[in-house]
Protein backbone atom coordinates (compact mmCIF):
# COMPACT_ATOMS: atom_id res chain seq x y z
CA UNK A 1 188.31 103.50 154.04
CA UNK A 2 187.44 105.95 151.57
CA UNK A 3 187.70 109.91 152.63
CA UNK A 4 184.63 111.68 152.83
CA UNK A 5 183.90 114.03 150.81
CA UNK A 6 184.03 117.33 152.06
CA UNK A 7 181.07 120.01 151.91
CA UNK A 8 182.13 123.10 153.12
CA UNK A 9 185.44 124.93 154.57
CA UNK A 10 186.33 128.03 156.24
CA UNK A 11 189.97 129.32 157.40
CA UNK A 12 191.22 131.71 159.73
CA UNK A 13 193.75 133.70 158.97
CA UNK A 14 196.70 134.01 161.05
CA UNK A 15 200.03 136.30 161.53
CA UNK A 16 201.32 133.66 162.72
CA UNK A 17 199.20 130.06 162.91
CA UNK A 18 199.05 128.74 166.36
CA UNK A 19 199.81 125.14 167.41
CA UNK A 20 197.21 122.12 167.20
CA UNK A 21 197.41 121.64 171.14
CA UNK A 22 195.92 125.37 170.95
CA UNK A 23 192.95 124.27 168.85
CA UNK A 24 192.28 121.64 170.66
CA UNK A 25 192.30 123.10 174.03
CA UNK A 26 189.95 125.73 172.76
CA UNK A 27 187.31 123.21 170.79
CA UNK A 28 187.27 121.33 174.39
CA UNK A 29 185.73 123.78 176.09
CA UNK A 30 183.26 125.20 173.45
CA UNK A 31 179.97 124.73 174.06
CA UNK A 32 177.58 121.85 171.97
CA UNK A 33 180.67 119.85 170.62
CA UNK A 34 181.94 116.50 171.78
CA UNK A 35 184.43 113.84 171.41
CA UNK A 36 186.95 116.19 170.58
CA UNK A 37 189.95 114.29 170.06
CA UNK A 38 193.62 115.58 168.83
CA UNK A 39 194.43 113.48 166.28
CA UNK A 40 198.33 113.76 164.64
CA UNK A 41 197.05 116.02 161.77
CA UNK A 42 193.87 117.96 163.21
CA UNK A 43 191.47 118.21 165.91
CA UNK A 44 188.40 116.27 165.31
CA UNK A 45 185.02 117.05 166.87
CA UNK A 46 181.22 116.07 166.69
CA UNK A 47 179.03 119.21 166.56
CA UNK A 48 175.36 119.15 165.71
CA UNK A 49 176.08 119.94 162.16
CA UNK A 50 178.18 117.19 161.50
CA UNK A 51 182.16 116.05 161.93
CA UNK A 52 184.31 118.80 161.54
CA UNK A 53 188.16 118.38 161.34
CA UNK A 54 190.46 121.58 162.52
CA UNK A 55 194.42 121.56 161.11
CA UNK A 56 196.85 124.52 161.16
CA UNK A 57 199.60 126.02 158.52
CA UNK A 58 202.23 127.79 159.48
CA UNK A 59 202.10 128.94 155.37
CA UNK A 60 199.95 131.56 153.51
CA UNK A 61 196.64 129.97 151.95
CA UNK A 62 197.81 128.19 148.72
CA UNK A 63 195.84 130.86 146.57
CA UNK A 64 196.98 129.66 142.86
CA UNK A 65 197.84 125.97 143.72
CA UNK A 66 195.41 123.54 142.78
CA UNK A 67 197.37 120.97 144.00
CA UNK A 68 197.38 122.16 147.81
CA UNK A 69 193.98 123.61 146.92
CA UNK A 70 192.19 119.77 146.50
CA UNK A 71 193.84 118.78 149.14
CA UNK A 72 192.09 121.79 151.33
CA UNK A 73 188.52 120.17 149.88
CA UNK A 74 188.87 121.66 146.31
CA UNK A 75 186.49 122.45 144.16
CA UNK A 76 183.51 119.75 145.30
CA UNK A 77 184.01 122.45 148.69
CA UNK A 78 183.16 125.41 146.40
CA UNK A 79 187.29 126.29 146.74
CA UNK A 80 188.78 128.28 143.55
CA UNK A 81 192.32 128.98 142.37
CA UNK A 82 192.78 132.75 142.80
CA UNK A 83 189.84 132.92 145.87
CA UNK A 84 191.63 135.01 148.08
CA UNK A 85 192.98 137.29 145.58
CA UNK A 86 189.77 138.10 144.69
CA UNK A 87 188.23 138.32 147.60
CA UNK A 88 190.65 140.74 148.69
CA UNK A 89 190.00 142.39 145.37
CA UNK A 90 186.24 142.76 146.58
CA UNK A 91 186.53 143.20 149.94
CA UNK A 92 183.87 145.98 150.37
CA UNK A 93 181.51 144.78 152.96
CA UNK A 94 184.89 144.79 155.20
CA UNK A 95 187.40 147.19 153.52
CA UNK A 96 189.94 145.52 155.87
CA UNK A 97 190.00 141.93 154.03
CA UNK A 98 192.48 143.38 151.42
CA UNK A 99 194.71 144.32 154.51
CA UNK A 100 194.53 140.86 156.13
CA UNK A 101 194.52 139.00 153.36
CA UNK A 102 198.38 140.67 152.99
CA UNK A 103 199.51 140.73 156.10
CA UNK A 104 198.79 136.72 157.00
CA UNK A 105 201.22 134.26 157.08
CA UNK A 106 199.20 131.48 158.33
CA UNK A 107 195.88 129.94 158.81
CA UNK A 108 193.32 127.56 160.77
CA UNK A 109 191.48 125.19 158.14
CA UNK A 110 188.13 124.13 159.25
CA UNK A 111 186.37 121.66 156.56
CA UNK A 112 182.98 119.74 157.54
CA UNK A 113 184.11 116.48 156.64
CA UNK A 114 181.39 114.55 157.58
CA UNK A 115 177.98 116.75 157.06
CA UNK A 116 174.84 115.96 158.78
CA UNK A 117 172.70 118.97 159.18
CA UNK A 118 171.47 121.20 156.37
CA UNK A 119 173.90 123.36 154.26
CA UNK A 120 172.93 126.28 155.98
CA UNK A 121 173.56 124.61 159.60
CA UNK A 122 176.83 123.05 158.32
CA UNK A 123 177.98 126.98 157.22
CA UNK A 124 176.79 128.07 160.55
CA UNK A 125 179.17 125.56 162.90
CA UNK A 126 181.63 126.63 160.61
CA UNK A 127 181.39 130.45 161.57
CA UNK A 128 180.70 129.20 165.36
CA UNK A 129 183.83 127.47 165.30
CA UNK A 130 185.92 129.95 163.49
CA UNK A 131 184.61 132.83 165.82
CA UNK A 132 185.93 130.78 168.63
CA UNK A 133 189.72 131.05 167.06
CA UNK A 134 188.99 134.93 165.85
CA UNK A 135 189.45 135.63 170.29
CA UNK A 136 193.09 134.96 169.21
CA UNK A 137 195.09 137.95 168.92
CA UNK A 138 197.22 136.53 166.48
CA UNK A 139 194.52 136.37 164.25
CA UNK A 140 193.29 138.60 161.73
CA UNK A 141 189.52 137.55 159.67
CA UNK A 142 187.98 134.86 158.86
CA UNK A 143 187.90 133.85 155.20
CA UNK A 144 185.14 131.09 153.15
CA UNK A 145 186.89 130.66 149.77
CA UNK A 146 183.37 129.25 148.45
CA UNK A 147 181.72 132.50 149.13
CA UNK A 148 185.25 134.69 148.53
CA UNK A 149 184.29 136.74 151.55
CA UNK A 150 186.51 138.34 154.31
CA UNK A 151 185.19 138.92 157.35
CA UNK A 152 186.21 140.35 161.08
CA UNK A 153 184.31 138.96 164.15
CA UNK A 154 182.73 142.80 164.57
CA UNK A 155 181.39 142.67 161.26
CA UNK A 156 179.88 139.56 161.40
CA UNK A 157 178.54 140.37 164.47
CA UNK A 158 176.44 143.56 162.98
CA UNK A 159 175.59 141.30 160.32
CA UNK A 160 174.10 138.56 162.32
CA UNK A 161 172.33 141.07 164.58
CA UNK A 162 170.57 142.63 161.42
CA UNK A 163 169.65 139.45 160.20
CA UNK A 164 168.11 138.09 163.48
CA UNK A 165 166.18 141.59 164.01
CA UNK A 166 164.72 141.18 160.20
CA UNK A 167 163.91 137.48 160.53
CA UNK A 168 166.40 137.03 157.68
CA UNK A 169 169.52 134.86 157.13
CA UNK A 170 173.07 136.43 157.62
CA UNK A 171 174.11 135.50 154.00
CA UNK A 172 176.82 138.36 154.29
CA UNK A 173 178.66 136.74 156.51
CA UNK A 174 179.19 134.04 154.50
CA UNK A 175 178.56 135.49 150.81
CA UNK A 176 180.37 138.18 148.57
CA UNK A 177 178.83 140.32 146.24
CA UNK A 178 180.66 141.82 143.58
CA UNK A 179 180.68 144.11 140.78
CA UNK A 180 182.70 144.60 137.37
CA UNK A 181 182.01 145.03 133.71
CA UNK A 182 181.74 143.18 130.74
CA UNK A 183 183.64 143.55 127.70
CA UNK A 184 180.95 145.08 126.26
CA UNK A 185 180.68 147.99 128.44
CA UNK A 186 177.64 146.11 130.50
CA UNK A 187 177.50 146.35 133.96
CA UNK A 188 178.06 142.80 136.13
CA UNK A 189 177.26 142.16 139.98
CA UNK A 190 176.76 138.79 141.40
CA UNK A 191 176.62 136.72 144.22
CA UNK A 192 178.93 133.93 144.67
CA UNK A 193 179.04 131.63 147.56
CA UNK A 194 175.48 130.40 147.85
CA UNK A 195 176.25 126.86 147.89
CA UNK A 196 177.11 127.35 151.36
CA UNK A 197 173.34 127.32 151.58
CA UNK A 198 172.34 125.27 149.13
CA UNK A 199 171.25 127.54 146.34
CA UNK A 200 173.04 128.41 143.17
CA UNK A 201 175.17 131.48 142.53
CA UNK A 202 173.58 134.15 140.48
CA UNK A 203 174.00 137.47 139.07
CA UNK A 204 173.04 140.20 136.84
CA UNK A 205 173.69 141.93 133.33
CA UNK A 206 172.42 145.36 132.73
CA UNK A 207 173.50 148.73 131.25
CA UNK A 208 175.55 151.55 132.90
CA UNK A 209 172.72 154.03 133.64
CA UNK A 210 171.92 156.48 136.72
CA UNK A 211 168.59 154.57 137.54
CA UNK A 212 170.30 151.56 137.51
CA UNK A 213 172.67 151.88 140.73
CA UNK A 214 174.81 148.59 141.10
CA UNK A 215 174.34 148.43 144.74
CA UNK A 216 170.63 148.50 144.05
CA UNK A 217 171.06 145.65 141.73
CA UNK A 218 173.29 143.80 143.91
CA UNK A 219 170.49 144.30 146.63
CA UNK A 220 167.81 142.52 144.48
CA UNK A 221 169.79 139.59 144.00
CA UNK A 222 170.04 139.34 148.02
CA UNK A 223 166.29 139.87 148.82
CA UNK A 224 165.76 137.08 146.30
CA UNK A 225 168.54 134.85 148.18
CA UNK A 226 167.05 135.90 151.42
CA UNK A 227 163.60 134.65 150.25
CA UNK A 228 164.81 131.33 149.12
CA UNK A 229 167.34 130.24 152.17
CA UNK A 230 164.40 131.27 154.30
CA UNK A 231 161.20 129.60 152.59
CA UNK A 232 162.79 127.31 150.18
CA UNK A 233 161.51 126.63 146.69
CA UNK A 234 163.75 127.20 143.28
CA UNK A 235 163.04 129.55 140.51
CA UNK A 236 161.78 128.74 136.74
CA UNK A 237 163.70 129.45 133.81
CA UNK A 238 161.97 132.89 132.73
CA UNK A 239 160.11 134.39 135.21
CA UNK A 240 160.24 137.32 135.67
CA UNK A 241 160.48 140.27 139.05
CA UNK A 242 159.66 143.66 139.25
CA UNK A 243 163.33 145.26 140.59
CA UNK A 244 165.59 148.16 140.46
CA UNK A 245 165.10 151.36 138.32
CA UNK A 246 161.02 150.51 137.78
CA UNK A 247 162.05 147.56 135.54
CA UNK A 248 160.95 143.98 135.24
CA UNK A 249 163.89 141.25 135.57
CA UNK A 250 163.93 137.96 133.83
CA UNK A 251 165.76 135.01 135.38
CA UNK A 252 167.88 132.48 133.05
CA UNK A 253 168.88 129.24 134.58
CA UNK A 254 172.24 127.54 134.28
CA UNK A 255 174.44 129.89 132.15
CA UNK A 256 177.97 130.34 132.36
CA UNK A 257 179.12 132.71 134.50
CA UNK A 258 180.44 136.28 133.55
CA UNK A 259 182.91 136.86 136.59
CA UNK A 260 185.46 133.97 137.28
CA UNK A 261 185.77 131.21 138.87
CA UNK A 262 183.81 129.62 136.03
CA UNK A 263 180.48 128.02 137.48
CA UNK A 264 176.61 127.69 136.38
CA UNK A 265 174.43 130.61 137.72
CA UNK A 266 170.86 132.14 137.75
CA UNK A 267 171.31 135.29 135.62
CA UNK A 268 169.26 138.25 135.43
CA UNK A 269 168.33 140.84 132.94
CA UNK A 270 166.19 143.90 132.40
CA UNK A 271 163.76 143.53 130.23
CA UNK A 272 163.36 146.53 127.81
CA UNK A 273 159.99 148.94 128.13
CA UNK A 274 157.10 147.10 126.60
CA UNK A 275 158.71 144.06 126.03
CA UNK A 276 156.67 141.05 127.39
CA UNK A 277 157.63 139.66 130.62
CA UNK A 278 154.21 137.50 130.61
CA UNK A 279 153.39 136.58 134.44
CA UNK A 280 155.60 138.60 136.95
CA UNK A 281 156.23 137.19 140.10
CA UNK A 282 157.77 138.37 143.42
CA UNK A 283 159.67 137.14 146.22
CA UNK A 284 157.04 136.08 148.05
CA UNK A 285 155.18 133.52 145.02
CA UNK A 286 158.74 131.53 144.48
CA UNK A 287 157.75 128.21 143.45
């Protein structure tokens, strides 16, 4: 029988990984999964998301081997050579990832082999599941190479909290935005990770300039991912928002990506004073 091919993974890492009689006799007892059976090689359970398989390594995540990488659900899971490092790298929404990301020496791998519930509810078991293992006091965050994001259970807890109280979708908990500059001197920030919810990744090019704060920036390219998980739709090549520093922001679809891993992502730029942006549209008139 052929394997199925996974859709999305997350691990947790460890000090020290604990045993797969541990992971099973925690999945038993969770709430809204089922037929949770210990297999030789990993726990498997039914959740309402779809089958999920649960394995431990007593050995750091295999950061810069491909090899051990594919077999962890490779790159049709959204996982990257050089993930970690760079998550660590970017670690700012939890300035303790670069920390953890050190100091583990092990790690639970959770993949959805089996997916049956939208992206977004397959990313969400995920986090359930991993949250479960973060009560361990042996372990240390909870990592999704797609999205390069590090994360501790308190974190994602103010996270999710915000979301729910703004009707919105707790992208950071699963999502990593970043910032760096091109080799012409040009500002970069972008958003990788939003397969986990079945959009693509995106990001923007723009100068170095005091109106043009990169946090701001990175903060438009979330309210547009908000707006999208939430209401669905897709964008068109070329239109254009009204965003940061007064300007009007024109969307180009399926262009190489500026920050690694290498990947196809909605970019946007400013568009210069007077220059004609035709229709504008907003968040809310996403085709």
């Amino acid at each position: 029988m052929a394997t199925p091919t996974p859709t999305h993974v997350a691990a947790v890492l460890f000090r020290e990984a604990p045993a797969l009689e541990r992971l099973f006799e925690v999945y038993r007892r969770l709430p809204d999964t089922s037929d949770v059976i210990l297999e030789s090689t990993h726990v498997r359970l039914d959740t309402p998301a779809g089958v999920v398989h649960a394995s431990t390594f007593g050995a750091p995540w295999p950061d810069m081997d491909p090899e051990s990488l594919e077999e962890l659900g490779g790159t049709g899971a959204g996982i990257h050579p050089g993930s970690l490092r760079r998550a660590a790298d970017q670690s700012v929404v939890w300035p303790g990832g670069s920390l953890a990301a050190e100091a583990h020496q092990g790690f639970v791998h959770l993949i959805m082999a089996e997916g049956t519930g939208t992206p977004k509810a397959q990313v969400e078991e995920l986090e359930r599941l991993a949250l479960a293992m973060l009560a361990d006091p042996a372990s240390l965050c909870l990592f999704f190479p797609w999205g390069e994001s590090l994360r501790d259970g308190h974190v994602m807890g103010h996270i999710r909290a915000a979301a729910q109280e703004q009707g919105a979708v707790p992208l950071q908990n699963w999502v990593n935005g970043r910032l760096a500059q091109s080799s012409e001197g040009a500002v970069i920030a972008d958003l990788i990770g939003l397969g986990l919810v079945g959009l693509p990744d995106t990001e923007a090019v723009f100068p170095e300039r005091p109106d043009l704060p990169p946090y701001e920036v990175l903060g438009f390219l979330l309210d547009i991912a908000h707006h999208l998980a939430l209401e669905g739709g897709a964008l068109e090549e070329g239109v254009v928002y009204e965003g940061p520093g007064g300007l009007r922001w024109r969307a180009g679809l399926d262009v190489d990506a500026q920050i690694e891993p290498l990947r196809r992502v909605v970019r946007w730029i400013p568009l210069a004073p007077g220059e004609d942006a035709g229709e504008i549209a907003s968040a809310e008139t996403v085709e």
